[in-house]
N, C-alpha and C. Protein backbone atom coordinates (compact mmCIF):
# COMPACT_ATOMS: atom_id res chain seq x y z
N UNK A 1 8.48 1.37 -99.03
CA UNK A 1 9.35 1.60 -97.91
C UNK A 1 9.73 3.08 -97.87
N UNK A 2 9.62 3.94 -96.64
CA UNK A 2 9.93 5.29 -96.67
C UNK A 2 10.88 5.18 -96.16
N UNK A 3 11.98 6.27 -96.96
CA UNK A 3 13.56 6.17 -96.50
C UNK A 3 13.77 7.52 -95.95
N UNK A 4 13.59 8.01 -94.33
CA UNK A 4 14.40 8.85 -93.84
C UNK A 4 15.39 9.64 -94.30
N UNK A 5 15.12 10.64 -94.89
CA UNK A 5 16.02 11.54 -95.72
C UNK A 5 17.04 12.69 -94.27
N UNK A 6 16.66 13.40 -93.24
CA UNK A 6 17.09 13.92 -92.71
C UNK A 6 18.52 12.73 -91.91
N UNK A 7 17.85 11.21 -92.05
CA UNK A 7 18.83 10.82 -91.24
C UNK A 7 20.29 10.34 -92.42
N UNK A 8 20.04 10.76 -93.45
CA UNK A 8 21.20 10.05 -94.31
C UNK A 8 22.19 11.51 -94.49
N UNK A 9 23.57 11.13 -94.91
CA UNK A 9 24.38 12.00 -95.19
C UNK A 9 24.18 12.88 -96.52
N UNK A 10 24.88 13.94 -97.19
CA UNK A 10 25.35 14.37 -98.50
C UNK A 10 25.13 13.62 -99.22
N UNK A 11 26.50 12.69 -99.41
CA UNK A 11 26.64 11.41 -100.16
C UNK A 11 25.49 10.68 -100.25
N UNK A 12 25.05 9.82 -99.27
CA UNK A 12 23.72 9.55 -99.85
C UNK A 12 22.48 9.76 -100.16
N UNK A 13 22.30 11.26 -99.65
CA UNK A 13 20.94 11.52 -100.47
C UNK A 13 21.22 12.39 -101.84
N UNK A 14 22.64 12.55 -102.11
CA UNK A 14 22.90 12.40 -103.62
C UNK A 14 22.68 10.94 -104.22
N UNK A 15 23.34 10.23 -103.84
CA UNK A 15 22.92 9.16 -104.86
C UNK A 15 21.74 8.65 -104.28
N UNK A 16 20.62 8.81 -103.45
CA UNK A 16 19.37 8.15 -103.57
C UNK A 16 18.88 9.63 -104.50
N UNK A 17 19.18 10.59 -104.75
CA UNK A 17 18.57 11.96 -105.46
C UNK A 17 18.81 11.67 -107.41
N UNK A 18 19.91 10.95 -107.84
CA UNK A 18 21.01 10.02 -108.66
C UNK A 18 19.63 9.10 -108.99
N UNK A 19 19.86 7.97 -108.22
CA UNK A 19 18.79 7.12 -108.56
C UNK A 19 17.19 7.32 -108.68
N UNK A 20 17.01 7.97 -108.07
CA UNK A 20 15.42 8.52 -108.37
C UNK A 20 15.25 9.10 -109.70
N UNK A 21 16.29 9.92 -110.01
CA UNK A 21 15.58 10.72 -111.30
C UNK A 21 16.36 9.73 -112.61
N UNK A 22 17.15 8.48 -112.28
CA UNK A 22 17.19 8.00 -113.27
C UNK A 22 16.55 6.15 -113.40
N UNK A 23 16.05 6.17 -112.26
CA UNK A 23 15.11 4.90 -112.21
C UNK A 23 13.70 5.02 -111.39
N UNK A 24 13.70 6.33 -111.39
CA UNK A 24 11.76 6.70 -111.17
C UNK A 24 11.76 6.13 -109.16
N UNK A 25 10.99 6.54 -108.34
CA UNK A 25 10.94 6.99 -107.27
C UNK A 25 10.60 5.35 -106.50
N UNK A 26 9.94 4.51 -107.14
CA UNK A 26 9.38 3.46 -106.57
C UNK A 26 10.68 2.09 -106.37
N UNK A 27 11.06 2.13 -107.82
CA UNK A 27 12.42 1.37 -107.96
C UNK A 27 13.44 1.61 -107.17
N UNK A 28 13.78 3.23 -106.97
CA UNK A 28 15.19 3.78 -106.74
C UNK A 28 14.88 3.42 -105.18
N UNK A 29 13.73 3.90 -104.57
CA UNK A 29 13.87 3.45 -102.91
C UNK A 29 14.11 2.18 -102.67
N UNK A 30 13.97 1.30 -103.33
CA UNK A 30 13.65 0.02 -103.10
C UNK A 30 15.17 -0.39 -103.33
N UNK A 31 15.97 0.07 -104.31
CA UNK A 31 17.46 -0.37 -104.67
C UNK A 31 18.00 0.75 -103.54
N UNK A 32 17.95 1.42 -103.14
CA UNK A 32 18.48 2.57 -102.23
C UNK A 32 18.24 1.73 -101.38
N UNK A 33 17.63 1.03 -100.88
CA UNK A 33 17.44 0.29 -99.59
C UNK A 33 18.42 -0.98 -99.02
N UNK A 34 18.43 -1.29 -100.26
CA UNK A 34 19.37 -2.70 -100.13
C UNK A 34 20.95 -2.36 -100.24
N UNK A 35 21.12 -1.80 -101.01
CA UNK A 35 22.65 -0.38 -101.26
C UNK A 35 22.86 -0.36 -99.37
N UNK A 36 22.23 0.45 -99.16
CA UNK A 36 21.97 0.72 -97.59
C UNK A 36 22.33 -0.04 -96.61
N UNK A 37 21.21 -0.94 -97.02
CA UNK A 37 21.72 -2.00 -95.87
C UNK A 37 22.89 -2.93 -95.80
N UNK A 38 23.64 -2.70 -97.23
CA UNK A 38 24.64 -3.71 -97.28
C UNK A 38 26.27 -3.05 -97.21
N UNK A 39 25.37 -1.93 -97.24
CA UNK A 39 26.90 -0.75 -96.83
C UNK A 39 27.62 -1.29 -95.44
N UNK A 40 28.99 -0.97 -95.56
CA UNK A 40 29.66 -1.30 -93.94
C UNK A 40 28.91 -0.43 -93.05
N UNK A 41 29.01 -0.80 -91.96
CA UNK A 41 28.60 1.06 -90.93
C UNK A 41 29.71 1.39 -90.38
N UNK A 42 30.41 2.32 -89.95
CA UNK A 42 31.34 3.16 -89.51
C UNK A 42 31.41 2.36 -88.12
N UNK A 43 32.68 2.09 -87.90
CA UNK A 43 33.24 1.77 -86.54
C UNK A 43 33.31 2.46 -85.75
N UNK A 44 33.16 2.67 -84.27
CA UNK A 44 33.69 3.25 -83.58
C UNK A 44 34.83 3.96 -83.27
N UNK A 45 34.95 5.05 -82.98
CA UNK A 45 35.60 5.59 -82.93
C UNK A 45 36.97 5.58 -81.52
N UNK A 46 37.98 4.54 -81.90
CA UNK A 46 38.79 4.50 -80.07
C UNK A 46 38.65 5.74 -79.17
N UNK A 47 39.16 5.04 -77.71
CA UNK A 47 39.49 6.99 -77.27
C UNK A 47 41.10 6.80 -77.67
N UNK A 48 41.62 8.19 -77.42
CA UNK A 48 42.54 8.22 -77.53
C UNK A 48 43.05 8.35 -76.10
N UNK A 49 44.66 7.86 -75.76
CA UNK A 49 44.93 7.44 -74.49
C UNK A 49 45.38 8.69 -74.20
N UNK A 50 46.00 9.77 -75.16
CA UNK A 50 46.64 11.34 -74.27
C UNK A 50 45.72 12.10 -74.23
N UNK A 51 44.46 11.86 -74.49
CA UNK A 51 43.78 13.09 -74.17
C UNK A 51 42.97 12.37 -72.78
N UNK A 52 42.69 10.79 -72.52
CA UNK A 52 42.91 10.55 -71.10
C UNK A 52 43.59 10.79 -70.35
N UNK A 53 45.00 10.76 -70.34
CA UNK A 53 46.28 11.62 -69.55
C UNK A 53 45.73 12.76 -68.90
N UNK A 54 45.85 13.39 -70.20
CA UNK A 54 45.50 15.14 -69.82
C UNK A 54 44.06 14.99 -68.69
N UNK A 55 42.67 14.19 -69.00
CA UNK A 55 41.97 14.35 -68.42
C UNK A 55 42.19 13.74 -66.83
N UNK A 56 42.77 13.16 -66.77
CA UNK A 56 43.44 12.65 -65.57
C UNK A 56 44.14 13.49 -64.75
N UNK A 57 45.23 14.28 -65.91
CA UNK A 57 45.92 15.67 -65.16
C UNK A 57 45.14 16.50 -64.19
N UNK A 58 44.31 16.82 -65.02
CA UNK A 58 43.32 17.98 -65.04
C UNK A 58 41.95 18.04 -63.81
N UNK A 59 41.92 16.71 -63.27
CA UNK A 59 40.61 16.35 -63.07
C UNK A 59 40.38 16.58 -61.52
N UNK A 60 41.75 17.09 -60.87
CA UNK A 60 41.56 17.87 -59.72
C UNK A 60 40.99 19.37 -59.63
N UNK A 61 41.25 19.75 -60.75
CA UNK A 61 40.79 20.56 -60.94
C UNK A 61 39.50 21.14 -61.55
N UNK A 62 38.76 20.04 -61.24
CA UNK A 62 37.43 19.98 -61.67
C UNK A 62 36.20 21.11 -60.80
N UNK A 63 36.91 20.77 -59.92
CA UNK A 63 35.96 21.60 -58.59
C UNK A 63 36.39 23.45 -58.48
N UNK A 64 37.64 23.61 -58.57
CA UNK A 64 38.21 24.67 -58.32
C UNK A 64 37.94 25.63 -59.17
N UNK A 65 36.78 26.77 -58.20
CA UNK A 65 36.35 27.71 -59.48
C UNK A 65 37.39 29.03 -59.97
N UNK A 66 39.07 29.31 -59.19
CA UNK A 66 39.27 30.30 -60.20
C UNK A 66 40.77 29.25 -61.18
N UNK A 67 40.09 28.23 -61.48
CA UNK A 67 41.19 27.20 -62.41
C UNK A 67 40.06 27.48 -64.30
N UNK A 68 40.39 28.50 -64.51
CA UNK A 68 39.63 29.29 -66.00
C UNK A 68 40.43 28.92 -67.39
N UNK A 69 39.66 27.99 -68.16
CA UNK A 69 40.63 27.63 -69.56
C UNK A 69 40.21 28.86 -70.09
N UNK A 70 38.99 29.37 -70.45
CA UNK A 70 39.09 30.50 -71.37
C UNK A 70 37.63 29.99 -72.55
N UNK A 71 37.33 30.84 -72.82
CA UNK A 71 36.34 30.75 -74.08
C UNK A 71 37.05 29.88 -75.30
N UNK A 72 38.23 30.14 -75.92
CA UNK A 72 39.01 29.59 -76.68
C UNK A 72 40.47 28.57 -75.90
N UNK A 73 40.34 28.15 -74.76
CA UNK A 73 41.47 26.92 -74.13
C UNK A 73 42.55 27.55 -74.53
N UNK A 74 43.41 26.31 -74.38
CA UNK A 74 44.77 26.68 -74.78
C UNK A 74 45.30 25.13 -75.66
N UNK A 75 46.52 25.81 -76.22
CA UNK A 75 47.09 24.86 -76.75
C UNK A 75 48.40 24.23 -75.81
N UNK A 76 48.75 22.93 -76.26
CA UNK A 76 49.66 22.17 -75.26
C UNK A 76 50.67 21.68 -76.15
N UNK A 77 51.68 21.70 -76.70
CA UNK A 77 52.76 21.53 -77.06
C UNK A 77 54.07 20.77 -76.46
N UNK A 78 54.80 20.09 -76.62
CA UNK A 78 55.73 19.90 -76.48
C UNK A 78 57.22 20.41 -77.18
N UNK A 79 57.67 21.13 -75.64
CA UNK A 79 59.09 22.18 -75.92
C UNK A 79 60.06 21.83 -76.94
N UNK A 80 60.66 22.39 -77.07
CA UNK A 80 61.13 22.37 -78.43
C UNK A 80 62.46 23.62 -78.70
N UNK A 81 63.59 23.33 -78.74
CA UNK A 81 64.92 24.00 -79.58
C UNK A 81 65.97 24.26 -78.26
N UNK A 82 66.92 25.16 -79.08
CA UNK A 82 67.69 25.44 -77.87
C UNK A 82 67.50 26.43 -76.93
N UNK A 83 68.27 25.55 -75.79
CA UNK A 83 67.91 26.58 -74.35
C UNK A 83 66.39 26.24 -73.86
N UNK A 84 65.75 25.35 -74.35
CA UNK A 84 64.15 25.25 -73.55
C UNK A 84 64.70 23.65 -72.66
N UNK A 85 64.05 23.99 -71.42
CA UNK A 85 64.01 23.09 -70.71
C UNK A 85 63.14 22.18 -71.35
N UNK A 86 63.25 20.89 -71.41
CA UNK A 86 62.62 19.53 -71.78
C UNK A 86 61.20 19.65 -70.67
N UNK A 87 60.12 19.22 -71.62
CA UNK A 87 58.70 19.96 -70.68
C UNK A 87 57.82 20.28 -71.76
N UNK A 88 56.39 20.42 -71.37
CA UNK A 88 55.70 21.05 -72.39
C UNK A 88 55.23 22.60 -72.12
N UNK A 89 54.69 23.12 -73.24
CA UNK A 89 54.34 24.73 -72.83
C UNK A 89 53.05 24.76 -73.92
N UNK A 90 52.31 25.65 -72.44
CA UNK A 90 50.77 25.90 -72.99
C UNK A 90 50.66 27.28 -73.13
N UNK A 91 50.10 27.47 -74.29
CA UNK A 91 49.51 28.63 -74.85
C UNK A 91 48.03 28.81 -75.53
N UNK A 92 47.97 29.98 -74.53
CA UNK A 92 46.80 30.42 -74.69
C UNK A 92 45.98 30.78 -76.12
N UNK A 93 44.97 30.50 -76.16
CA UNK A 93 44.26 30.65 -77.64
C UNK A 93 43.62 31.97 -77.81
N UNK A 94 43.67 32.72 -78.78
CA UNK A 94 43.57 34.01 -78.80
C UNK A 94 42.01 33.84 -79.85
N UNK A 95 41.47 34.79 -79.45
CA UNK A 95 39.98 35.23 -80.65
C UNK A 95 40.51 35.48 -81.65
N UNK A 96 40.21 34.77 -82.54
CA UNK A 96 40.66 35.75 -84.02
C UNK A 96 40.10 36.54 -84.99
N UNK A 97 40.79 37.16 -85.43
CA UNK A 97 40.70 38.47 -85.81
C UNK A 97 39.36 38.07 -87.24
């Protein structure tokens, strides 16, 4: 059985790299295989519902060419201490140094 090495992670082509040099190349694929297949697989990932918001906000402004986030966007925060009006405030993301 040939086991796709570009498609596995770090982790496992350390331990299929682990098992090869300590149970020889024919064995180790063959136990690497079943390891494999009996692993959980990663769930999906939810969306998250505020960054739908925002895209919802935003989505008039889809068309409008001088509406410019920037090479680096901005950040979105929610206001914060005294004397700030209740509200959020966006700031711009700077190149760094």
């Amino acid at each position: 059985m040939a086991i796709n090495e570009k498609a596995l992670n770090k982790g496992e082509l350390r331990k299929l790299t682990a098992l090869r040099k300590s149970l020889g190349e024919k064995i180790a694929d063959k136990a690497f295989a079943e390891w494999f297949a009996e692993k959980p697989k990663a769930e999906a990932v939810g969306v998250d519902p505020v960054a739908v918001k925002i895209e919802e906000a935003l989505a008039e402004f889809a068309n409008d060419k001088s509406f410019k986030l920037g090479t680096y966007g901005y950040t979105i925060r929610r206001a914060k201490g005294r004397g700030v009006a209740p509200g959020f405030v966006a700031v711009k993301n700077m190149k760094p140094k």
